[in-house]
PDB file of N, CA and C in Angstrom:
ATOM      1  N   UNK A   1      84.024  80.168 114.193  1.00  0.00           N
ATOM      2  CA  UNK A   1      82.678  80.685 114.183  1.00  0.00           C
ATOM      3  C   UNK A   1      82.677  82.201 114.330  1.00  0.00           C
ATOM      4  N   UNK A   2      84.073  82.859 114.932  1.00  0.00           N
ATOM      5  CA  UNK A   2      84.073  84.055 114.757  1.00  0.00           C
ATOM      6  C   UNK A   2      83.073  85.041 116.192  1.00  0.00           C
ATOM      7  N   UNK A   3      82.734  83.699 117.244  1.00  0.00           N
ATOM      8  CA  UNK A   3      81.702  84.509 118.423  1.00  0.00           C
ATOM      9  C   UNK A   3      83.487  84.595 119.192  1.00  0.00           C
ATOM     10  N   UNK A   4      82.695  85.670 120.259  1.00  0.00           N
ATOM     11  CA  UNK A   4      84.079  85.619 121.578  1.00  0.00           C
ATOM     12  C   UNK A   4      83.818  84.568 122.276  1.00  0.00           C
ATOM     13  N   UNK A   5      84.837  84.161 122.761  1.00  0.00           N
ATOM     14  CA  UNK A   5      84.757  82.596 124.112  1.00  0.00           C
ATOM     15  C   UNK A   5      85.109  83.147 125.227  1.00  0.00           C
ATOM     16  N   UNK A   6      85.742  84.384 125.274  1.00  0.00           N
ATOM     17  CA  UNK A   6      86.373  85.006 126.476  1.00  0.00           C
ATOM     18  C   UNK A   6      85.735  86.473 126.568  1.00  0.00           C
ATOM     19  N   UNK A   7      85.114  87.098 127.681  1.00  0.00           N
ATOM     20  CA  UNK A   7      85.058  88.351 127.720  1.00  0.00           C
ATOM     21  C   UNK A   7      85.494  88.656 129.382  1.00  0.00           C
ATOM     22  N   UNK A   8      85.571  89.814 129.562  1.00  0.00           N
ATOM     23  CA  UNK A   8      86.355  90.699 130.622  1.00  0.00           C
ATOM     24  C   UNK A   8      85.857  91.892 131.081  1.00  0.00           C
ATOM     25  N   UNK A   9      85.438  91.773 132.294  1.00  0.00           N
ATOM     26  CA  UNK A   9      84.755  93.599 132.811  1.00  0.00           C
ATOM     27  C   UNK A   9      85.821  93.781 133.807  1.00  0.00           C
ATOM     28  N   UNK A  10      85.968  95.042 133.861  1.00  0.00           N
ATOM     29  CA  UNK A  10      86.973  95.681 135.163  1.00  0.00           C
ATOM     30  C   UNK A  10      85.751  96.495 135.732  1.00  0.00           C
ATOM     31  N   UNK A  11      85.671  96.715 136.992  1.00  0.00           N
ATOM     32  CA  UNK A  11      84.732  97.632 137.697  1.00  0.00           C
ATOM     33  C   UNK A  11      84.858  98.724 137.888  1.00  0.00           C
ATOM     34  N   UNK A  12      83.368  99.350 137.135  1.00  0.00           N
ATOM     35  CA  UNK A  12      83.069 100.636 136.965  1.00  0.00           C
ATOM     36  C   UNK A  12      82.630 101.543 137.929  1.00  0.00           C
ATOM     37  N   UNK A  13      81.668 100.912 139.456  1.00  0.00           N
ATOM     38  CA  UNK A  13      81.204 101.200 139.763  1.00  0.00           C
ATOM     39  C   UNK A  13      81.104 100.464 141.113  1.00  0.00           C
ATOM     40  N   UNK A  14      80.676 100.569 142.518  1.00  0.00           N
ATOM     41  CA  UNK A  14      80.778  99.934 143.642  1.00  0.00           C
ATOM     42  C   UNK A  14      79.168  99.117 143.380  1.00  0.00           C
ATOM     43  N   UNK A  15      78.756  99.542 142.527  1.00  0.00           N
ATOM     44  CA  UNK A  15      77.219  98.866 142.738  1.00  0.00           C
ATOM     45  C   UNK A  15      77.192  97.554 141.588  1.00  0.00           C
ATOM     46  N   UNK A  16      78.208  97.226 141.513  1.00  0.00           N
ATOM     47  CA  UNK A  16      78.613  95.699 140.392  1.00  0.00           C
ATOM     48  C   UNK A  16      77.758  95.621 139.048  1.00  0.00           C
ATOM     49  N   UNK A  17      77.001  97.017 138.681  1.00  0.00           N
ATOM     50  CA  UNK A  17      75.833  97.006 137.434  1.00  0.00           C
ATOM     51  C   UNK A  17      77.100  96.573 136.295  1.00  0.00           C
ATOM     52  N   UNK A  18      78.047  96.620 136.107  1.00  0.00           N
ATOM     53  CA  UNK A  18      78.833  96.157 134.714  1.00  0.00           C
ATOM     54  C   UNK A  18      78.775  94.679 135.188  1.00  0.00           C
ATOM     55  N   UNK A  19      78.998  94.449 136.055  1.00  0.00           N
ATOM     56  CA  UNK A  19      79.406  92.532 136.563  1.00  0.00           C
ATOM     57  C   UNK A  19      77.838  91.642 136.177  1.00  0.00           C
ATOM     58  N   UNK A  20      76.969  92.172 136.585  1.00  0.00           N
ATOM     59  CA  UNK A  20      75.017  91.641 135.552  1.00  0.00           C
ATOM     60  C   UNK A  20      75.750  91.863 134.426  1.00  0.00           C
ATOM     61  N   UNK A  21      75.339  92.997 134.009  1.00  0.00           N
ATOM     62  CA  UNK A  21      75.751  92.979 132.823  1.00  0.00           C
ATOM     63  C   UNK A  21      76.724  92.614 131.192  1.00  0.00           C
ATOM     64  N   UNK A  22      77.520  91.835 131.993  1.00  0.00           N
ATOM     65  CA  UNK A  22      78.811  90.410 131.680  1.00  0.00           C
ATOM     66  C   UNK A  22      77.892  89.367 131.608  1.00  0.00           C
ATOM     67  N   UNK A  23      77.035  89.394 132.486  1.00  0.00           N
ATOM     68  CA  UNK A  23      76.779  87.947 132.688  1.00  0.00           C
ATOM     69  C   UNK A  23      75.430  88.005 131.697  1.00  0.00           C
ATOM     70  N   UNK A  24      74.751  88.980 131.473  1.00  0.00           N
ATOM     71  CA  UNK A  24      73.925  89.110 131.034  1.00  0.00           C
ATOM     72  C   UNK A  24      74.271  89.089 129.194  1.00  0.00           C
ATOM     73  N   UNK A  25      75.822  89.911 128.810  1.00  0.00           N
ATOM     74  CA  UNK A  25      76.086  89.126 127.183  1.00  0.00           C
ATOM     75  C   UNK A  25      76.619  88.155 127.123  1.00  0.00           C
ATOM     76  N   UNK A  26      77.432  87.478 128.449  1.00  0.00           N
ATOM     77  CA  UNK A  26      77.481  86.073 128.517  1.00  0.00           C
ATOM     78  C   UNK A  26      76.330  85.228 127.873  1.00  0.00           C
ATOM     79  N   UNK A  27      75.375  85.425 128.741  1.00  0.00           N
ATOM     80  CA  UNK A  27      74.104  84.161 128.977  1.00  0.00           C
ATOM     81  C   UNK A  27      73.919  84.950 127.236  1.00  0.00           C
ATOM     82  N   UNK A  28      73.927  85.702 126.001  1.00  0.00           N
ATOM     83  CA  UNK A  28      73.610  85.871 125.378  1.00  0.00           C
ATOM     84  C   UNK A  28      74.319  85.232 124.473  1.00  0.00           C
ATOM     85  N   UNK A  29      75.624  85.279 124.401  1.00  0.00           N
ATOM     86  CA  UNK A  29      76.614  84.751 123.432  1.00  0.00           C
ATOM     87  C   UNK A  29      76.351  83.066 123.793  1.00  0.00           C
ATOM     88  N   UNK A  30      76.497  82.517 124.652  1.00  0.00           N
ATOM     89  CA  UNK A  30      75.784  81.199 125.279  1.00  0.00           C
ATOM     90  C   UNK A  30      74.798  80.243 124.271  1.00  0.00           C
ATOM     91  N   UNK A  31      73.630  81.604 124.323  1.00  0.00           N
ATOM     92  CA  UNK A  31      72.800  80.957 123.657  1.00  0.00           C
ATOM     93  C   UNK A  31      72.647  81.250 121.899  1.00  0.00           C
ATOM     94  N   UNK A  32      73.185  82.443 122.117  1.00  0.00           N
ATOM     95  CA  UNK A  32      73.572  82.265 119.829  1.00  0.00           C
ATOM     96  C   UNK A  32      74.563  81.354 119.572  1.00  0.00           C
ATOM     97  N   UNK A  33      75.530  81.146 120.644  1.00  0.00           N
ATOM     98  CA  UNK A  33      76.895  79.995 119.855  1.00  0.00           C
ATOM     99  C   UNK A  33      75.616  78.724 119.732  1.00  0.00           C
ATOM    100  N   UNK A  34      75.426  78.370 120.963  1.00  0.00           N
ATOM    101  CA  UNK A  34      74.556  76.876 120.468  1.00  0.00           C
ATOM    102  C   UNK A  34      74.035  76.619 119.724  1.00  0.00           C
ATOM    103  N   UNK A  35      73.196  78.095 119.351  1.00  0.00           N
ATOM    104  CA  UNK A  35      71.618  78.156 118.208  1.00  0.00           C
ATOM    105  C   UNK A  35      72.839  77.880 116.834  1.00  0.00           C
ATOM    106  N   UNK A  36      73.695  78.129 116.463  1.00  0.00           N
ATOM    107  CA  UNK A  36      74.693  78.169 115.246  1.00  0.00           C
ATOM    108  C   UNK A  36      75.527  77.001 115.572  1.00  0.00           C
ATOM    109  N   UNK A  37      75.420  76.128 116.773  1.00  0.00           N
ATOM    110  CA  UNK A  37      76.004  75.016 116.246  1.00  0.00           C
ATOM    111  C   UNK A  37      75.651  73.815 115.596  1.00  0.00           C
ATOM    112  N   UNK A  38      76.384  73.220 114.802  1.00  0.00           N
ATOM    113  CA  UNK A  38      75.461  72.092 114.201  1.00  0.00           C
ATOM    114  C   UNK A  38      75.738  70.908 115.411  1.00  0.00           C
ATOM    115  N   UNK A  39      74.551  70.496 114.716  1.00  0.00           N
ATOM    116  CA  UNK A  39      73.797  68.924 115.909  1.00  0.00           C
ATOM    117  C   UNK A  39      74.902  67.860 116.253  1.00  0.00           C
ATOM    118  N   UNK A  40      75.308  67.662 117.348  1.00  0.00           N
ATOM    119  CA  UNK A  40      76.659  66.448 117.248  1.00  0.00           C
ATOM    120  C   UNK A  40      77.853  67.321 117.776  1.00  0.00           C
ATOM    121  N   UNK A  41      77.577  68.660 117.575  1.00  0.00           N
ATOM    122  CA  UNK A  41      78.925  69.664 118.636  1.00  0.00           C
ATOM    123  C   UNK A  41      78.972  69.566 119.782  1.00  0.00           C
ATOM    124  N   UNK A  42      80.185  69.591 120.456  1.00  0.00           N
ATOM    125  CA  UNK A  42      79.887  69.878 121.975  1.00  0.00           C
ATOM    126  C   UNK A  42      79.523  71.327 122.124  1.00  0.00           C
ATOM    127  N   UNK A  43      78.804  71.491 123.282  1.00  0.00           N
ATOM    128  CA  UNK A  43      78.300  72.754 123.790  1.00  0.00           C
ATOM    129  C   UNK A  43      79.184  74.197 123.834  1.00  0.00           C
ATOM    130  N   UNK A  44      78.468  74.954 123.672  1.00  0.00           N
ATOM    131  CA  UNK A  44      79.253  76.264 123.603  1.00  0.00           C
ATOM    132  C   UNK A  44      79.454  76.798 124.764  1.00  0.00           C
ATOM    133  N   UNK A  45      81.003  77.148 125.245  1.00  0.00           N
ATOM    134  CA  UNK A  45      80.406  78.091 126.849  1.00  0.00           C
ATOM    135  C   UNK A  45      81.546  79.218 126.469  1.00  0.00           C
ATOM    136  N   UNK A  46      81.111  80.376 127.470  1.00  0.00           N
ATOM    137  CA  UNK A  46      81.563  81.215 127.150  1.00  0.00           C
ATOM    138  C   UNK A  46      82.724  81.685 128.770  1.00  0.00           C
ATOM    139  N   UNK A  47      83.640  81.847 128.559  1.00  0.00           N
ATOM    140  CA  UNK A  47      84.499  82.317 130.107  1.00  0.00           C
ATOM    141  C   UNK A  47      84.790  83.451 129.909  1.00  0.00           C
ATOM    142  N   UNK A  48      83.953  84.745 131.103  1.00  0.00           N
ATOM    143  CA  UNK A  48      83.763  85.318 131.641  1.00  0.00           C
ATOM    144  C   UNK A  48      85.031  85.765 132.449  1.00  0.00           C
ATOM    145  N   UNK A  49      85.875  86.884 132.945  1.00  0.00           N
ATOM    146  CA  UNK A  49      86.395  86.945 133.900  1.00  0.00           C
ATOM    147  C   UNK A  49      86.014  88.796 134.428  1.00  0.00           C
ATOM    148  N   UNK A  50      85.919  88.834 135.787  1.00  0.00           N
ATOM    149  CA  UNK A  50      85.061  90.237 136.704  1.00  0.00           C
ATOM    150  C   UNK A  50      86.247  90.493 137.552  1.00  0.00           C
ATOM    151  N   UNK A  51      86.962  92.127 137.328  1.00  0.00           N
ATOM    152  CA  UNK A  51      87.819  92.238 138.488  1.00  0.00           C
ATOM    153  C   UNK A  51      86.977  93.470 138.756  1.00  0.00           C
ATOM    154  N   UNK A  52      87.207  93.600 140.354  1.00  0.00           N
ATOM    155  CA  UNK A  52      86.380  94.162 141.283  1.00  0.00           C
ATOM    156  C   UNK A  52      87.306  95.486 141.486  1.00  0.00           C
ATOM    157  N   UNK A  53      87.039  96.063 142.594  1.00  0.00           N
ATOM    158  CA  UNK A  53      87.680  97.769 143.069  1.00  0.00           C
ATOM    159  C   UNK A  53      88.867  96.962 143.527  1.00  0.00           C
ATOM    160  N   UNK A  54      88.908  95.662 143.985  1.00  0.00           N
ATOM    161  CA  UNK A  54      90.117  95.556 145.498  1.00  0.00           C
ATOM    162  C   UNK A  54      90.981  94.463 144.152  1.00  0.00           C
ATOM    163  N   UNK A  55      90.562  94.248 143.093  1.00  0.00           N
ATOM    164  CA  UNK A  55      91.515  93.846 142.341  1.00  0.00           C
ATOM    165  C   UNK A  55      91.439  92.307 142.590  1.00  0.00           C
ATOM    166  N   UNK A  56      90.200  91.623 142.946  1.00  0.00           N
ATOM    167  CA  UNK A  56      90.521  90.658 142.825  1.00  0.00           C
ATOM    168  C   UNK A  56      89.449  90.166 141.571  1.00  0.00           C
ATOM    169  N   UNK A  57      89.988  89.022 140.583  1.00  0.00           N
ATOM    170  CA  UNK A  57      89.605  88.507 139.603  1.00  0.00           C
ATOM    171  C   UNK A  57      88.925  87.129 139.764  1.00  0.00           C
ATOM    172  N   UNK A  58      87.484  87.470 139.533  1.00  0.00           N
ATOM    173  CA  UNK A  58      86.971  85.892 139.494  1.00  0.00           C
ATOM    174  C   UNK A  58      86.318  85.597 138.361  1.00  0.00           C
ATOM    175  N   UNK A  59      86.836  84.331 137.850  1.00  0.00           N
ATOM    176  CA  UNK A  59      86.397  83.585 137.000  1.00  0.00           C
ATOM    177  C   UNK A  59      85.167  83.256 136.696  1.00  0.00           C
ATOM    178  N   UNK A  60      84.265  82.945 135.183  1.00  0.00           N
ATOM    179  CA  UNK A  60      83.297  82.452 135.662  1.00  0.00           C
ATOM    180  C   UNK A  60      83.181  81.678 133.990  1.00  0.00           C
ATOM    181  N   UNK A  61      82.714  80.532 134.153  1.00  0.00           N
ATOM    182  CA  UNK A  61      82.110  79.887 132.920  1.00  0.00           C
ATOM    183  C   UNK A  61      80.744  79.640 132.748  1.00  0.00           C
ATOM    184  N   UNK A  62      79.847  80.292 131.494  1.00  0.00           N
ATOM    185  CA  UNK A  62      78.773  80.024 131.403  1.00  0.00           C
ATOM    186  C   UNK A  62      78.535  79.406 130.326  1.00  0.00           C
ATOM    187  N   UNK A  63      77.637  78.201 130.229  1.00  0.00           N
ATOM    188  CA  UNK A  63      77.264  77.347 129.527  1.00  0.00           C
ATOM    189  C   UNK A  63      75.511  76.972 129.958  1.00  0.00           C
ATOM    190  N   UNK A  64      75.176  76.289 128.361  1.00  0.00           N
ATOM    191  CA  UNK A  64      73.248  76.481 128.768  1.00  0.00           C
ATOM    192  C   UNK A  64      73.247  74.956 129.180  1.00  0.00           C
ATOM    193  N   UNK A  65      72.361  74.644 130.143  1.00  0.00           N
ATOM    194  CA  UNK A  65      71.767  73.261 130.268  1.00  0.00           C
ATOM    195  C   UNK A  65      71.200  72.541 129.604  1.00  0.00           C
ATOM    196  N   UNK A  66      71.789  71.425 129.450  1.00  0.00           N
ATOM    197  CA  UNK A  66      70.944  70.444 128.959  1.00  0.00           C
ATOM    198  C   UNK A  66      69.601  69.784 129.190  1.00  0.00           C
ATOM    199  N   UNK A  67      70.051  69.418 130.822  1.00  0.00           N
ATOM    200  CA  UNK A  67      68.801  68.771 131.524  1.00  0.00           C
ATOM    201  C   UNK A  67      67.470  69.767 131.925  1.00  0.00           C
ATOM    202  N   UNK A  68      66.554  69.385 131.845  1.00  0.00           N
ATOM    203  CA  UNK A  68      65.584  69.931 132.213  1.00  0.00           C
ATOM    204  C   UNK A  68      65.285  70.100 133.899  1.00  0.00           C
ATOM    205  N   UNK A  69      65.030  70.949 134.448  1.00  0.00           N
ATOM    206  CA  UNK A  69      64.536  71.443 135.551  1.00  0.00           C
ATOM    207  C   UNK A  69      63.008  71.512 135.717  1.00  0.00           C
ATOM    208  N   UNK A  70      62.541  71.318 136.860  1.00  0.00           N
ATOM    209  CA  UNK A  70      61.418  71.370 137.187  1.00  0.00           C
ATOM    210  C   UNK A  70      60.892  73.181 136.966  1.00  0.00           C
ATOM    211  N   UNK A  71      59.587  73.100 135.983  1.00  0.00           N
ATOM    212  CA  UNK A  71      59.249  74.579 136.020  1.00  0.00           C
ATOM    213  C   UNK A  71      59.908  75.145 134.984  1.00  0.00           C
ATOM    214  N   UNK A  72      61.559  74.913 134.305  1.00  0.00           N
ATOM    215  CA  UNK A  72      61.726  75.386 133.036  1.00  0.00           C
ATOM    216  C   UNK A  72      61.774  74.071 131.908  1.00  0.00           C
ATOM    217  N   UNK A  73      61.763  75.058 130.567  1.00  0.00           N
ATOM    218  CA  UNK A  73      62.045  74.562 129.409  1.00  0.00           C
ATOM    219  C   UNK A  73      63.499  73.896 128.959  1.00  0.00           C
ATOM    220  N   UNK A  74      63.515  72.888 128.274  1.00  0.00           N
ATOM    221  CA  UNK A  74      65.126  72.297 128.294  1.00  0.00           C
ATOM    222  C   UNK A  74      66.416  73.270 127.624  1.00  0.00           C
ATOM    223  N   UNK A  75      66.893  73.327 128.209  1.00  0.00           N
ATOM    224  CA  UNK A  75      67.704  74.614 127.788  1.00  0.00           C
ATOM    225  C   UNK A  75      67.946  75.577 127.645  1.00  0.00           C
ATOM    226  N   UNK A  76      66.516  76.125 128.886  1.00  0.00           N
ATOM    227  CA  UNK A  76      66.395  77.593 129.083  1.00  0.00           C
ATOM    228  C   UNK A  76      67.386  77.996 130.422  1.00  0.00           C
ATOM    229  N   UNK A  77      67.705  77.243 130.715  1.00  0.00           N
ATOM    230  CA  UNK A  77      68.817  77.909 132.329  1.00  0.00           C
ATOM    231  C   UNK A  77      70.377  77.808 131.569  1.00  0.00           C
ATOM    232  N   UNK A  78      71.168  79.217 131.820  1.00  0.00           N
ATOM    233  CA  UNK A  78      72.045  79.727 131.403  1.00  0.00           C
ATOM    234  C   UNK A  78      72.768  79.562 132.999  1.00  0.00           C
ATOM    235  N   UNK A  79      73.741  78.449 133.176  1.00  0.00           N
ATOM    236  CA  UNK A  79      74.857  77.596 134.687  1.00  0.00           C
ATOM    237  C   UNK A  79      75.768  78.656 134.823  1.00  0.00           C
ATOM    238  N   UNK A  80      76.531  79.153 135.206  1.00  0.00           N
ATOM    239  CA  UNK A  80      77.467  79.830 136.170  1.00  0.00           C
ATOM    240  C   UNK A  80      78.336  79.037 137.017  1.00  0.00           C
ATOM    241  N   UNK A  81      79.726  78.849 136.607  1.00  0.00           N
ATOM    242  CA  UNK A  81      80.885  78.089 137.430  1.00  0.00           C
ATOM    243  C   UNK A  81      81.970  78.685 138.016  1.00  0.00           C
ATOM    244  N   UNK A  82      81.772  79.788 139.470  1.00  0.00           N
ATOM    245  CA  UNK A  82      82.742  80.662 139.550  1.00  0.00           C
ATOM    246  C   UNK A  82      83.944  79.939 140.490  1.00  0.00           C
ATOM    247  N   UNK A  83      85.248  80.779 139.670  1.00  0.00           N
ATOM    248  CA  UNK A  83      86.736  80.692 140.646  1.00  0.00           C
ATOM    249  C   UNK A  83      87.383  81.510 140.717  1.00  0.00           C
ATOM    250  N   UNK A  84      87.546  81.870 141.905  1.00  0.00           N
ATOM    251  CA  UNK A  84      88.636  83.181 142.179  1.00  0.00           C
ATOM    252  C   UNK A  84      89.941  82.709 142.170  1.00  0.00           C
ATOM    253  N   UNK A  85      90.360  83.958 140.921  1.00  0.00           N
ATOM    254  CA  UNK A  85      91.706  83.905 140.707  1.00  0.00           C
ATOM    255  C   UNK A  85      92.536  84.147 141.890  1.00  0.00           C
ATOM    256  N   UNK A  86      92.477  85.639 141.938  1.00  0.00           N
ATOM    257  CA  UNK A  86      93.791  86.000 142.675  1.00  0.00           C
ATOM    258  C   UNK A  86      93.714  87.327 143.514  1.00  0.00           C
ATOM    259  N   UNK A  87      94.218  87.861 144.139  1.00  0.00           N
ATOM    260  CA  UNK A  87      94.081  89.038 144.793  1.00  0.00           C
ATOM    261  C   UNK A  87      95.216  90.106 144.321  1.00  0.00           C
TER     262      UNK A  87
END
């Protein structure tokens, strides 16, 4: 399909504005892979990885929901599954 499945921020800044901002073309790539997949695919997610000032790397996978939530639309919440790598 030619989208990224993997992206990577190193930290720019003590105030984590690049680490939103991952998560923020995450939750974007998220939702164009799905919109371009055909019906019967499994879901698109995208893995994320954030290393910080002290060098440690945490993981994160984002993928859109299926189920509906009380108050949103079906498939409007963009999940977050974090694991810290390593120090």
């Amino acid at each position: 399909m030619g989208i990224p499945v993997l992206i990577l921020e190193v930290t720019s800044d003590v105030s984590k504005h690049d680490m939103w901002r991952m998560f923020l073309q995450g939750a974007c790539l998220v939702r164009l892979g799905n919109s371009l997949l055909k019906s019967g695919s499994p879901p698109f997610i995208v893995r994320a990885i954030y290393i910080d000032q002290d060098y440690y790397a945490s993981e994160y996978t984002l993928y859109q929901a299926d189920s509906q939530t009380p108050g949103d639309e079906e498939g409007e919440v963009i999940k977050v599954i974090v694991l810290l790598i390593a120090k």
